[in-house]
PDB file of N, CA and C in Angstrom:
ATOM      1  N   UNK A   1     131.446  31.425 110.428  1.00  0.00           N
ATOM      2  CA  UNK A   1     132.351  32.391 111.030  1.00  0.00           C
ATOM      3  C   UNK A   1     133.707  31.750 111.255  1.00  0.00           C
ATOM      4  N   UNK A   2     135.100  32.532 111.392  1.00  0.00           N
ATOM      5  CA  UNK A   2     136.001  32.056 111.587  1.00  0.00           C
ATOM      6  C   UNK A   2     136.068  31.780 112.680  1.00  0.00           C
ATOM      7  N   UNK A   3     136.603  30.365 112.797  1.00  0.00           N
ATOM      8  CA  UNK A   3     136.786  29.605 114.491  1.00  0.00           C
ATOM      9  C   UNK A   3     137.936  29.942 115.008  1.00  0.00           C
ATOM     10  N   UNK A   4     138.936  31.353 114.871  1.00  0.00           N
ATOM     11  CA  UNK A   4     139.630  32.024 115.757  1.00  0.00           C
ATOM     12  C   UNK A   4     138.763  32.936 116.464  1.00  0.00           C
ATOM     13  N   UNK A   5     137.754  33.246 116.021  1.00  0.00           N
ATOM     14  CA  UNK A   5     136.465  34.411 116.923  1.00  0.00           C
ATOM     15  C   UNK A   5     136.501  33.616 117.887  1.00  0.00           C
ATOM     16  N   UNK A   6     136.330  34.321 119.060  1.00  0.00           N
ATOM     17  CA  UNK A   6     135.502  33.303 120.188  1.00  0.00           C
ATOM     18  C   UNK A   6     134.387  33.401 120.036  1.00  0.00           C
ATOM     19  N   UNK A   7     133.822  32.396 121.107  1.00  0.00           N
ATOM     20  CA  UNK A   7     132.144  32.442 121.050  1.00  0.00           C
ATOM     21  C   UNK A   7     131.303  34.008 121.430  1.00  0.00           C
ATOM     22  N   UNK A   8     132.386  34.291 122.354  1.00  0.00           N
ATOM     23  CA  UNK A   8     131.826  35.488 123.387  1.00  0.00           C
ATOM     24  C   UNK A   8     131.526  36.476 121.675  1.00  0.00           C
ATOM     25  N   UNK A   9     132.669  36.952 120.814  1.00  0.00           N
ATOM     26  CA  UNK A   9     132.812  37.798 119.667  1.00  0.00           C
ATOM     27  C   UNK A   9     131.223  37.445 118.997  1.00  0.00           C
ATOM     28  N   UNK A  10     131.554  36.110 118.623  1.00  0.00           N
ATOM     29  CA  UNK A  10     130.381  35.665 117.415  1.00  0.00           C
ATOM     30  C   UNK A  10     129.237  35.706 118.000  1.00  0.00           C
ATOM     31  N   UNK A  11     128.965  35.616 119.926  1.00  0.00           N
ATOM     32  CA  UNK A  11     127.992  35.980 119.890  1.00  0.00           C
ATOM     33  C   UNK A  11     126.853  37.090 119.703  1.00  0.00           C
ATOM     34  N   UNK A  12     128.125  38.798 120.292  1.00  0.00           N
ATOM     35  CA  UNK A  12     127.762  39.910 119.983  1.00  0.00           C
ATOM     36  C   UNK A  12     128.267  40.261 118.390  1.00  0.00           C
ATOM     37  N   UNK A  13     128.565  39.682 117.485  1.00  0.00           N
ATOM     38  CA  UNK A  13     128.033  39.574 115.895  1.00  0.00           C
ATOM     39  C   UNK A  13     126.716  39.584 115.758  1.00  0.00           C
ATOM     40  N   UNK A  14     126.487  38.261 116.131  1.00  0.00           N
ATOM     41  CA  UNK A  14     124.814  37.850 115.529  1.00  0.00           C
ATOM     42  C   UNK A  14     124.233  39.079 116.585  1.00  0.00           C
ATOM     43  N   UNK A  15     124.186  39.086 117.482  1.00  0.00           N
ATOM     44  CA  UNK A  15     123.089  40.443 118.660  1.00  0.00           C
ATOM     45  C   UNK A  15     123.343  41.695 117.016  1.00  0.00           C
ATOM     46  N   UNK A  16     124.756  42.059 116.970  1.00  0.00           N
ATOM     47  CA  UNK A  16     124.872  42.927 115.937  1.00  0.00           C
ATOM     48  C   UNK A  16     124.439  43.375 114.694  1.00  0.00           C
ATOM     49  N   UNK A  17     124.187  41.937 114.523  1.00  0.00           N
ATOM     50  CA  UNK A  17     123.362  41.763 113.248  1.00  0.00           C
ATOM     51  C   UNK A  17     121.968  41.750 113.678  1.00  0.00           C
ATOM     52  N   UNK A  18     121.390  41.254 114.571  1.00  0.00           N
ATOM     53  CA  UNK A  18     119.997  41.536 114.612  1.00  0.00           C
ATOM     54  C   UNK A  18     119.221  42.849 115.132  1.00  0.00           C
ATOM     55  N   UNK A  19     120.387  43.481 115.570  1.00  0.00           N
ATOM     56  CA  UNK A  19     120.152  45.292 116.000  1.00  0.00           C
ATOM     57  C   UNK A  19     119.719  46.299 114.644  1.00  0.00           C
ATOM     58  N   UNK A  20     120.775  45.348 113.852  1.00  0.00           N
ATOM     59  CA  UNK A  20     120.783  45.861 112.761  1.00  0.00           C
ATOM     60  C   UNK A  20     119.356  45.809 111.769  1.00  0.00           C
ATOM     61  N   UNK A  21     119.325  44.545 111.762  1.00  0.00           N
ATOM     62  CA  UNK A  21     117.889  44.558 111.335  1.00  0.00           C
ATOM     63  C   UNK A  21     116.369  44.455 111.742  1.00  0.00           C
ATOM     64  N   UNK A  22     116.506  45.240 113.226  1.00  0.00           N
ATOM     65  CA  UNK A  22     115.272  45.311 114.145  1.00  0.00           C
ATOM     66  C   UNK A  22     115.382  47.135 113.487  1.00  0.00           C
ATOM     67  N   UNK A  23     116.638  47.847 113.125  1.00  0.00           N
ATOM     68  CA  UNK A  23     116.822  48.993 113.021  1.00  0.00           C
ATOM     69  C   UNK A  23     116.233  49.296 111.159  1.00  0.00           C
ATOM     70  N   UNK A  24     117.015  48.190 110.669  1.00  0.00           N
ATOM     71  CA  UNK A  24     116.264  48.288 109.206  1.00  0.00           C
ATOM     72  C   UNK A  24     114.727  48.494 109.069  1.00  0.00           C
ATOM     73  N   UNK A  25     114.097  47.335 109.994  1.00  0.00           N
ATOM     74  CA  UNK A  25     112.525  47.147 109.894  1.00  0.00           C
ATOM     75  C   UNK A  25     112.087  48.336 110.302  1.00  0.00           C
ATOM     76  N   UNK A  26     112.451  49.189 111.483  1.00  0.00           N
ATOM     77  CA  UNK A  26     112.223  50.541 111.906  1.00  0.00           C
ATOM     78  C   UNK A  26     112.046  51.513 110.425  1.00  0.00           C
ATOM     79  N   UNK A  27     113.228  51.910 110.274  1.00  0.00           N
ATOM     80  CA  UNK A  27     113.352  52.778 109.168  1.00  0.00           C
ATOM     81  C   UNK A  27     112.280  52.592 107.928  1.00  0.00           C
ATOM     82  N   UNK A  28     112.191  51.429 107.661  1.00  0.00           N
ATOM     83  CA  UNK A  28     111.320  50.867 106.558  1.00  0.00           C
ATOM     84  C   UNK A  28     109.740  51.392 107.067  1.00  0.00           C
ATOM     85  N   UNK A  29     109.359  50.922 108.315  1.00  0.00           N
ATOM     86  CA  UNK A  29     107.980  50.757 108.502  1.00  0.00           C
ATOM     87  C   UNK A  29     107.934  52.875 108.716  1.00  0.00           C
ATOM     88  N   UNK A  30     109.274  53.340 108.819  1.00  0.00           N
ATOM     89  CA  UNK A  30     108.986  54.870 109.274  1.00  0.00           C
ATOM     90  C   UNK A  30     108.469  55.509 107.918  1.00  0.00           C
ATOM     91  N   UNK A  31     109.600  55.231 106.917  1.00  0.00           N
ATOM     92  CA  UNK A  31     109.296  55.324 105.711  1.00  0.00           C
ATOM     93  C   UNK A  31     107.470  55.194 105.132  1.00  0.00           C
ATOM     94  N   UNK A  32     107.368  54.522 105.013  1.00  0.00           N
ATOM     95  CA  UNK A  32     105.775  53.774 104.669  1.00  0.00           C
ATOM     96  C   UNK A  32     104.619  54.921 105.359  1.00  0.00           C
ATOM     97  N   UNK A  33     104.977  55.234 106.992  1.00  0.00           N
ATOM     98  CA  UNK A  33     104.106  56.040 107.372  1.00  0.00           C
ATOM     99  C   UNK A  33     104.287  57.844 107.265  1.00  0.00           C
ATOM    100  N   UNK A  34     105.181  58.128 106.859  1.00  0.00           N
ATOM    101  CA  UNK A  34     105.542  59.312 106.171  1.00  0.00           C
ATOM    102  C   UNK A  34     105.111  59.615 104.846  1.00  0.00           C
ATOM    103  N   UNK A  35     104.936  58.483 104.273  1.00  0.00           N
ATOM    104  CA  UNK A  35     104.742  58.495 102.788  1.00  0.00           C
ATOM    105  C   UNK A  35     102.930  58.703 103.103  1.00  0.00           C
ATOM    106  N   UNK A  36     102.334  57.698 103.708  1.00  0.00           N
ATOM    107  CA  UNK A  36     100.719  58.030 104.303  1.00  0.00           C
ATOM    108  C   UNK A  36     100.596  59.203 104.703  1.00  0.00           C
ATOM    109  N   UNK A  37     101.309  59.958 105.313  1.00  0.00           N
ATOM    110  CA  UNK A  37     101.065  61.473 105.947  1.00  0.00           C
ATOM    111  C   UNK A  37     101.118  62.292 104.927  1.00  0.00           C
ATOM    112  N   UNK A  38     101.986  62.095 104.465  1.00  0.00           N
ATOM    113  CA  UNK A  38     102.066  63.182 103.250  1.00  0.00           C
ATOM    114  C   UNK A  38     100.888  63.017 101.902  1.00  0.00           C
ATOM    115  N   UNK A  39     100.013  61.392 101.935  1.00  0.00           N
ATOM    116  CA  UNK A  39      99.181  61.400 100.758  1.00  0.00           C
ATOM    117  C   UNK A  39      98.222  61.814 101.812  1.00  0.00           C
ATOM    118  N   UNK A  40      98.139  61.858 103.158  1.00  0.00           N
ATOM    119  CA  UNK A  40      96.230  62.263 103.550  1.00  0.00           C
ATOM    120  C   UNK A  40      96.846  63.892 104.269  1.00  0.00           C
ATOM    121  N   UNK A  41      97.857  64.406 103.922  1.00  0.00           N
ATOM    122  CA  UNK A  41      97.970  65.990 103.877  1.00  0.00           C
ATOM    123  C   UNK A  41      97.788  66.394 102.458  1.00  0.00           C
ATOM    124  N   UNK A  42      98.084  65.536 101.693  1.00  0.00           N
ATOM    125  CA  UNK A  42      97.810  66.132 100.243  1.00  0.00           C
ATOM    126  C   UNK A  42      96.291  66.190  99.591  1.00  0.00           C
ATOM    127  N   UNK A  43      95.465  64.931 100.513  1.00  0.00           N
ATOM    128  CA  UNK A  43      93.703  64.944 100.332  1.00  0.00           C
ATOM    129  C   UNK A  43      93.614  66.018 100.775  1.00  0.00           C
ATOM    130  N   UNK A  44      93.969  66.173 102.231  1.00  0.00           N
ATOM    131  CA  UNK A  44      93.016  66.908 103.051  1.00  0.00           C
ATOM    132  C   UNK A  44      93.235  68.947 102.283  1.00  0.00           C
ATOM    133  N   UNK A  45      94.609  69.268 101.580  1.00  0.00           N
ATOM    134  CA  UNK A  45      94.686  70.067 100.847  1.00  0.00           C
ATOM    135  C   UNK A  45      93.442  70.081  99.886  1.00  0.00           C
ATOM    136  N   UNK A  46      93.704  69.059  98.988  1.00  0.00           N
ATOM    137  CA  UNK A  46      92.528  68.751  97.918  1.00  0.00           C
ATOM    138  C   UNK A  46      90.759  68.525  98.277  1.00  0.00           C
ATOM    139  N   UNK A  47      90.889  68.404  99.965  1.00  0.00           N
ATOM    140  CA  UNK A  47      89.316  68.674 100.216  1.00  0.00           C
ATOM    141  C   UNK A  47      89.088  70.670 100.444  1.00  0.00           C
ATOM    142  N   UNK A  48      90.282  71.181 100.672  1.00  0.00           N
ATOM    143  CA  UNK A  48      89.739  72.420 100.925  1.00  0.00           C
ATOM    144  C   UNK A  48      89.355  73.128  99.873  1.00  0.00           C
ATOM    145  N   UNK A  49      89.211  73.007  98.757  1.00  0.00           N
ATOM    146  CA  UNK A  49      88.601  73.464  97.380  1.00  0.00           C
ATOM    147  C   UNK A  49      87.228  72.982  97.110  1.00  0.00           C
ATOM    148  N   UNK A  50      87.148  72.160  98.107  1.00  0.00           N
ATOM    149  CA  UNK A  50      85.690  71.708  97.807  1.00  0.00           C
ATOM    150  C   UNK A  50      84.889  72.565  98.581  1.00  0.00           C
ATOM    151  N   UNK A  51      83.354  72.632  98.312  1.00  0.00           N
ATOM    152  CA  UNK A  51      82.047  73.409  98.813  1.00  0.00           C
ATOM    153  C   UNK A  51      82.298  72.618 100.271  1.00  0.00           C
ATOM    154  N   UNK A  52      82.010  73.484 101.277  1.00  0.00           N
ATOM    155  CA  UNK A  52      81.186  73.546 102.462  1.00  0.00           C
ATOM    156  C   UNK A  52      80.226  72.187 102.301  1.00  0.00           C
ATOM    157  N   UNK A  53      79.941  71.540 103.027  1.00  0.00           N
ATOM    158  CA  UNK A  53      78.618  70.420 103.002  1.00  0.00           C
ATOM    159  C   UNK A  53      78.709  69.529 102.001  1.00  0.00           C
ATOM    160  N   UNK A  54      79.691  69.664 101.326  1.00  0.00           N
ATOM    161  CA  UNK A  54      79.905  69.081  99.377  1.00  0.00           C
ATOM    162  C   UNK A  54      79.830  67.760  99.929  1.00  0.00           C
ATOM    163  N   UNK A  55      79.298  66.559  99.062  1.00  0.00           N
ATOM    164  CA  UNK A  55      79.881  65.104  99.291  1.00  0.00           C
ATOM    165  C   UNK A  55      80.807  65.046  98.688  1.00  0.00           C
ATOM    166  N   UNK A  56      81.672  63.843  98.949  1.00  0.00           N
ATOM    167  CA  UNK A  56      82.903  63.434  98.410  1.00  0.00           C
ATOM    168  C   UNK A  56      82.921  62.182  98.417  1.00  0.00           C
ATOM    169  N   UNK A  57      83.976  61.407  97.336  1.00  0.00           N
ATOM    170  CA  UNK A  57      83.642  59.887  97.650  1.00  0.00           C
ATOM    171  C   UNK A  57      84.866  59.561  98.366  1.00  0.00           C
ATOM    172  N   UNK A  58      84.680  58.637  99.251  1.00  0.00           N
ATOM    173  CA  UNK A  58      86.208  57.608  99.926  1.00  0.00           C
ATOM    174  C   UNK A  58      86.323  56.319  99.029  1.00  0.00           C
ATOM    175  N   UNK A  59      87.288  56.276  99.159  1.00  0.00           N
ATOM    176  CA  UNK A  59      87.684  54.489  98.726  1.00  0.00           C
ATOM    177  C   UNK A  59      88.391  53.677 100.142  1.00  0.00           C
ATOM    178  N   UNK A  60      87.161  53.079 100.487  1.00  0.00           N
ATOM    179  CA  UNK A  60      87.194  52.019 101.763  1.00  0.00           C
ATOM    180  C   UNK A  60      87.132  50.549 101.076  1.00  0.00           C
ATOM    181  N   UNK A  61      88.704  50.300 100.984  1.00  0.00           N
ATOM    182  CA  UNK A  61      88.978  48.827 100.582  1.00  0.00           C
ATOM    183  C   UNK A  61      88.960  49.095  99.251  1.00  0.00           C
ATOM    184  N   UNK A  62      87.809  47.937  98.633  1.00  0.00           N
ATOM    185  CA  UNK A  62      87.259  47.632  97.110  1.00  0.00           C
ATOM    186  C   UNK A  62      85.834  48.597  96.924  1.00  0.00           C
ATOM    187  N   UNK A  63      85.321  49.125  97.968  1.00  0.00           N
ATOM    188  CA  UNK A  63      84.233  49.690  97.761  1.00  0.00           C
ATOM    189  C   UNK A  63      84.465  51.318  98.258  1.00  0.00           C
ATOM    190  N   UNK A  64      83.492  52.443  96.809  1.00  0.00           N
ATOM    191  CA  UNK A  64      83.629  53.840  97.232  1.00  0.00           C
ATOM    192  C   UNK A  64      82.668  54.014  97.838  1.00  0.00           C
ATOM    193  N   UNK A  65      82.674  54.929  98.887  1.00  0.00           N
ATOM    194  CA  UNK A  65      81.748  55.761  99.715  1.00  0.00           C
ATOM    195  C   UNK A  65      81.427  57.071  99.512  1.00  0.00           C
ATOM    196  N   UNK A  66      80.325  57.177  99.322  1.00  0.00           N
ATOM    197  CA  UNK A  66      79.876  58.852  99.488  1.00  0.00           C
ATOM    198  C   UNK A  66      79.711  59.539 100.913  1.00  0.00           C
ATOM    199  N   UNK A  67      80.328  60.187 101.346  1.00  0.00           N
ATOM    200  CA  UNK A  67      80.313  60.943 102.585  1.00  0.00           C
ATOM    201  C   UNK A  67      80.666  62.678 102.439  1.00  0.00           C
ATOM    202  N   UNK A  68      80.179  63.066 103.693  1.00  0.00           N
ATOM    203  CA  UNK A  68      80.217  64.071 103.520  1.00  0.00           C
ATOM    204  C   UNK A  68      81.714  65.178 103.687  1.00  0.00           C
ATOM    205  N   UNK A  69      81.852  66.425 103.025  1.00  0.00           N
ATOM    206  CA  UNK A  69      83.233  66.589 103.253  1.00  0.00           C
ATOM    207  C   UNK A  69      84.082  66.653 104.571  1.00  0.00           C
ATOM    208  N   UNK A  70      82.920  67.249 105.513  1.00  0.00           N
ATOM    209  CA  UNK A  70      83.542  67.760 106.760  1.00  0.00           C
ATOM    210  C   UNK A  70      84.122  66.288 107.596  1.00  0.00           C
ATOM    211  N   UNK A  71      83.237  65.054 107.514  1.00  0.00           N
ATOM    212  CA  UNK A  71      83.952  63.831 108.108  1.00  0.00           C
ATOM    213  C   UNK A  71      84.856  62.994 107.609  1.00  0.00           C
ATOM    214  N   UNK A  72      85.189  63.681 106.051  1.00  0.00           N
ATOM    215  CA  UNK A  72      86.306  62.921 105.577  1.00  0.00           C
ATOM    216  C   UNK A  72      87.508  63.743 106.008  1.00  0.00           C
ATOM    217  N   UNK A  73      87.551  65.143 106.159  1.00  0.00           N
ATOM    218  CA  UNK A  73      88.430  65.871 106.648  1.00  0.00           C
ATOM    219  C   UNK A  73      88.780  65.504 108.333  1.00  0.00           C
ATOM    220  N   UNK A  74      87.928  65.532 108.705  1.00  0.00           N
ATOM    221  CA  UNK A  74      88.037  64.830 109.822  1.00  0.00           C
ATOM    222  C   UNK A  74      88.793  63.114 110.303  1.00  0.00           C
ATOM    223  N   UNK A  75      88.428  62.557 109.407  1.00  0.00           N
ATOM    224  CA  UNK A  75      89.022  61.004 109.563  1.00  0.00           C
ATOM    225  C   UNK A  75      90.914  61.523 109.009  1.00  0.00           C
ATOM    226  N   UNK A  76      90.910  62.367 108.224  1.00  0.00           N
ATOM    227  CA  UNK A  76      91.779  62.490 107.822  1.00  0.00           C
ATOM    228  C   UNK A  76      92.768  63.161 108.919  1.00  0.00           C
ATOM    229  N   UNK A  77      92.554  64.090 109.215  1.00  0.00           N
ATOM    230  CA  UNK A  77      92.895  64.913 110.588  1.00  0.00           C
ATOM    231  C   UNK A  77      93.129  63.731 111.615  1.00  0.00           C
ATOM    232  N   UNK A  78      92.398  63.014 111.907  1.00  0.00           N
ATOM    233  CA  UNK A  78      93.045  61.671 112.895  1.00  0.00           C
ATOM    234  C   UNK A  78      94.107  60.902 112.545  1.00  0.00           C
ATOM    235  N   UNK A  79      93.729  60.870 110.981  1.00  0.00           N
ATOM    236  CA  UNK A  79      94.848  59.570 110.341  1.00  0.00           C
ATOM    237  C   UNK A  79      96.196  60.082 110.394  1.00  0.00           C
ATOM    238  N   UNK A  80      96.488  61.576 110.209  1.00  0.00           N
ATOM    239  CA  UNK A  80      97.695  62.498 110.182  1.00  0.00           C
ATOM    240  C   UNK A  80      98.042  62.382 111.960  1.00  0.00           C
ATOM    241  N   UNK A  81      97.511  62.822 112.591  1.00  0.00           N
ATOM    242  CA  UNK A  81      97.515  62.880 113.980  1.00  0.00           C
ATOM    243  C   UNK A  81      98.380  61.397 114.290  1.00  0.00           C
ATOM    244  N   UNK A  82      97.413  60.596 114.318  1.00  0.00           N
ATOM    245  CA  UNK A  82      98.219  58.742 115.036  1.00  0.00           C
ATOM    246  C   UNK A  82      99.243  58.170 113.838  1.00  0.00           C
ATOM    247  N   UNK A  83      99.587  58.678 112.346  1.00  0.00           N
ATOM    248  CA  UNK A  83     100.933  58.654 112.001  1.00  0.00           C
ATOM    249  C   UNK A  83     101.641  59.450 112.442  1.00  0.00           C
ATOM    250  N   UNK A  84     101.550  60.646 112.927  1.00  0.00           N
ATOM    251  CA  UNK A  84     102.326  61.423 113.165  1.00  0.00           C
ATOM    252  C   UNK A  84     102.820  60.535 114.787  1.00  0.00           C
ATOM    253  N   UNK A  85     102.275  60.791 115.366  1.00  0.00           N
ATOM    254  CA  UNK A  85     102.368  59.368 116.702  1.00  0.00           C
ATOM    255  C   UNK A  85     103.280  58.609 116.862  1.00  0.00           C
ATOM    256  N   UNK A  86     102.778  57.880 115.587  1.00  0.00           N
ATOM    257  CA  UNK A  86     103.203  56.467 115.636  1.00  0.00           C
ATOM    258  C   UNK A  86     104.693  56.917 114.746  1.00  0.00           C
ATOM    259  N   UNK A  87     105.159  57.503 114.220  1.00  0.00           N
ATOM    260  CA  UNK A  87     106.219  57.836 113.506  1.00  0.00           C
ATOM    261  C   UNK A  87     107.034  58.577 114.348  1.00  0.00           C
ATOM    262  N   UNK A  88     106.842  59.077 115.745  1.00  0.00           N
ATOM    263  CA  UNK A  88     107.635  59.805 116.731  1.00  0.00           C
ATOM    264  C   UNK A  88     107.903  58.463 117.531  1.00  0.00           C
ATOM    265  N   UNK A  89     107.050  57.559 118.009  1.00  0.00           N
ATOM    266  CA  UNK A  89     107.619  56.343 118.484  1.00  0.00           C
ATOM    267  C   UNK A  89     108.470  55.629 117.463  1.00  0.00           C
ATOM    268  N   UNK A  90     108.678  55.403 116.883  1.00  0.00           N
ATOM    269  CA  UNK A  90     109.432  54.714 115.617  1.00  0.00           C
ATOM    270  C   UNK A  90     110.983  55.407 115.882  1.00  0.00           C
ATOM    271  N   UNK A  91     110.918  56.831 115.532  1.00  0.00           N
ATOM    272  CA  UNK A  91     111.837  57.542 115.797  1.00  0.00           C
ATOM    273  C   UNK A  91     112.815  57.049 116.813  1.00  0.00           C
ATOM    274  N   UNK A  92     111.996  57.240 118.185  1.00  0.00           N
ATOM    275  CA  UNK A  92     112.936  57.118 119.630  1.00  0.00           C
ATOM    276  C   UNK A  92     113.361  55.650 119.291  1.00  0.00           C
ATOM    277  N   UNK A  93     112.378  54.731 118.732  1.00  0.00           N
ATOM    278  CA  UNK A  93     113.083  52.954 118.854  1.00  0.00           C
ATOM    279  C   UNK A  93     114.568  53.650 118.490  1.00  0.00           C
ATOM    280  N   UNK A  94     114.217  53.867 116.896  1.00  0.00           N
ATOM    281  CA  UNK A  94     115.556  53.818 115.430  1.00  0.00           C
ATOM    282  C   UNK A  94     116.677  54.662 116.542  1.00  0.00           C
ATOM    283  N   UNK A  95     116.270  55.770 117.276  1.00  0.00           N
ATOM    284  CA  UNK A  95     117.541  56.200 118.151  1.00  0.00           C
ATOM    285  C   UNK A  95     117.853  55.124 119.175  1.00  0.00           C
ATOM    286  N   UNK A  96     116.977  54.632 119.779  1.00  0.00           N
ATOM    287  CA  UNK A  96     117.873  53.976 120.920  1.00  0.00           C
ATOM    288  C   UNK A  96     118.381  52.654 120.186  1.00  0.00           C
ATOM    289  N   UNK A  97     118.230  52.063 118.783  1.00  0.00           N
ATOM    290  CA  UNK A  97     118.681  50.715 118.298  1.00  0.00           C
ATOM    291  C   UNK A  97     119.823  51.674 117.800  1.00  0.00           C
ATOM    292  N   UNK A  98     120.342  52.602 117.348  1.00  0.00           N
ATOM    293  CA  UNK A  98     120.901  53.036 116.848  1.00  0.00           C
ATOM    294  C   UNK A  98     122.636  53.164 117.562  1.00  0.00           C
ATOM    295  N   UNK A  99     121.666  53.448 118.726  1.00  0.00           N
ATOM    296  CA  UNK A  99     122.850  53.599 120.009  1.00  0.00           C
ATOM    297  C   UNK A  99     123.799  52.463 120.383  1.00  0.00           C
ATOM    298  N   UNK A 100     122.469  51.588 120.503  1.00  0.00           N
ATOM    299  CA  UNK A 100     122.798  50.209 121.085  1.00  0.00           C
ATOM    300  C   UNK A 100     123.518  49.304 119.707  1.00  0.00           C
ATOM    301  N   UNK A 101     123.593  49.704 118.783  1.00  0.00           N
ATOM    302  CA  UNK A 101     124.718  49.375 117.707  1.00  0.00           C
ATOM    303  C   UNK A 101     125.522  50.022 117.210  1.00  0.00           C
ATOM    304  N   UNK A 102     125.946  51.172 117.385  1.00  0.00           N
ATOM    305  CA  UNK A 102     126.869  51.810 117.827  1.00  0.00           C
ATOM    306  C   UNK A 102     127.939  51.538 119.343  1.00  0.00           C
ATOM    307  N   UNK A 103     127.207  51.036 119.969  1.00  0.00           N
ATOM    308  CA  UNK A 103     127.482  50.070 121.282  1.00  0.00           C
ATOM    309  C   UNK A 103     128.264  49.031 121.098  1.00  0.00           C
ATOM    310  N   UNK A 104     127.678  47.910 120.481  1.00  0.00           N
ATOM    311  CA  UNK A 104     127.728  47.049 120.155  1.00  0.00           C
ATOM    312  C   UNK A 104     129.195  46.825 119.212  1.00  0.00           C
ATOM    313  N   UNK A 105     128.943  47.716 118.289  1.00  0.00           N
ATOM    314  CA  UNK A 105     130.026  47.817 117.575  1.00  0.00           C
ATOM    315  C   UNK A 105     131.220  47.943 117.839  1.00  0.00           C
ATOM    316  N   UNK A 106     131.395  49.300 118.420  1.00  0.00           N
ATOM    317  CA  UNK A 106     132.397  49.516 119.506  1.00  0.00           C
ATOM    318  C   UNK A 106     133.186  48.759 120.471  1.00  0.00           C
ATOM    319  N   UNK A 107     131.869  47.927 121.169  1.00  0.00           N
ATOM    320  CA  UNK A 107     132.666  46.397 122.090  1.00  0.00           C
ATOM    321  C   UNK A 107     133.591  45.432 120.935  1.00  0.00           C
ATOM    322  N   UNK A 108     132.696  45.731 119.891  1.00  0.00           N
ATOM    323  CA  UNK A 108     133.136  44.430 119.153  1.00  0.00           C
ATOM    324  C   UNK A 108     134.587  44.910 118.434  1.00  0.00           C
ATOM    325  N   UNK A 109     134.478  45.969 118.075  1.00  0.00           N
ATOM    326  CA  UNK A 109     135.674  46.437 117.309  1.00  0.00           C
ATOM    327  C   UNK A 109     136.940  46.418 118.537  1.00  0.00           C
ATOM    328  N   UNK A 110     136.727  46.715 119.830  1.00  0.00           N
ATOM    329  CA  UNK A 110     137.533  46.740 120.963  1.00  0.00           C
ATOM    330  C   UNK A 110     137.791  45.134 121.262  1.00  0.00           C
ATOM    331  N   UNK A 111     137.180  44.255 121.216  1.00  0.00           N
ATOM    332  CA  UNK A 111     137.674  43.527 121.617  1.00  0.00           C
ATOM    333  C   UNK A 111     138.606  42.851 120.469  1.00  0.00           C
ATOM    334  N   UNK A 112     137.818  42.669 119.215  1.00  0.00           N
ATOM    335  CA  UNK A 112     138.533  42.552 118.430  1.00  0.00           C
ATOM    336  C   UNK A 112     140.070  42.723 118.286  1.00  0.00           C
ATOM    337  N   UNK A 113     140.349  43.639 118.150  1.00  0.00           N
ATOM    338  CA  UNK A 113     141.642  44.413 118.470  1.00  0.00           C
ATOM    339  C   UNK A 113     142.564  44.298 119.982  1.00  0.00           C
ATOM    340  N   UNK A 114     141.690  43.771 120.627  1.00  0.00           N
ATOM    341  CA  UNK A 114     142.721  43.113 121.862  1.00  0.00           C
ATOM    342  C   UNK A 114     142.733  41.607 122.020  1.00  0.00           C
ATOM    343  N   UNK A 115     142.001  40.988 120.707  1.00  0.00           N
ATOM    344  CA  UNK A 115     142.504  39.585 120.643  1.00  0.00           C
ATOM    345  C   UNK A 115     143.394  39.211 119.886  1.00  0.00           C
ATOM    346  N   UNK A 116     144.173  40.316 119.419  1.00  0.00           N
ATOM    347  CA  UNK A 116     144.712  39.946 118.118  1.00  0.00           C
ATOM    348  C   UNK A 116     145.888  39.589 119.052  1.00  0.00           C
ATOM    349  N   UNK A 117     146.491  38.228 118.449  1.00  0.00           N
ATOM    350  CA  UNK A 117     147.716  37.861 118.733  1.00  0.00           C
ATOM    351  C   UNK A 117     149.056  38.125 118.866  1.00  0.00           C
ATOM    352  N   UNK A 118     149.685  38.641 119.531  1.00  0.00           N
ATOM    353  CA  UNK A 118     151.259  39.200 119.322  1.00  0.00           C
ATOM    354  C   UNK A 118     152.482  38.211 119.144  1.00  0.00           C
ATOM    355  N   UNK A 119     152.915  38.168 117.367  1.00  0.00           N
ATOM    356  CA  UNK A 119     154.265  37.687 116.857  1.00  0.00           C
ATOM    357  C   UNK A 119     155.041  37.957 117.473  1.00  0.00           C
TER     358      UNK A 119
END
């Protein structure tokens, strides 16, 4: 960094920069669980064509399972439920990091601009 910054500047930089990427990791991990919601809303579509009582297979890990339809609809119905959850907490973080670097920024751009030297 340039050694006309003060320390106080360079220190809310780096905070700036790491808002930034506590906010990236947010978005990313929100991403990922949206993308899961939407493939076990798209099963649980694709189980309703099936028979009443029908088996169906899961893929748990490396190994398939035969189970029955109504408890795969079911596991599925949970799995949608606690992403959906867990993707509304994600949310409020990405707003309040959002704020707080928008914050951040703001100090920094303000002070910035009142350190500048007068010729």
């Amino acid at each position: 960094m340039d050694n006309k910054i003060s320390p106080k500047i360079q220190n809310e930089l780096a905070m700036l920069q790491q808002v930034q990427q506590q906010l990236q990791t947010i978005v990313s991990q929100k991403a990922q669980y949206e993308i899961a919601v939407k493939e076990a809303k798209r099963a649980d579509e694709e189980l309703k064509d099936v028979a009443e009582g029908a088996e169906v297979f899961v893929s748990v890990g490396a190994v398939m399972m035969q189970k029955n339809k109504e408890t795969v609809s079911s596991s599925l119905a949970d799995k949608i439920e606690t992403l959906g959850l867990r993707i509304k907490s994600l949310e409020k973080q990405e707003k309040a990091l959002q704020t707080r670097f928008e914050q951040l920024q703001a100090k920094i751009k303000e002070e910035l601009e009142g350190a500048v030297p007068a010729n």
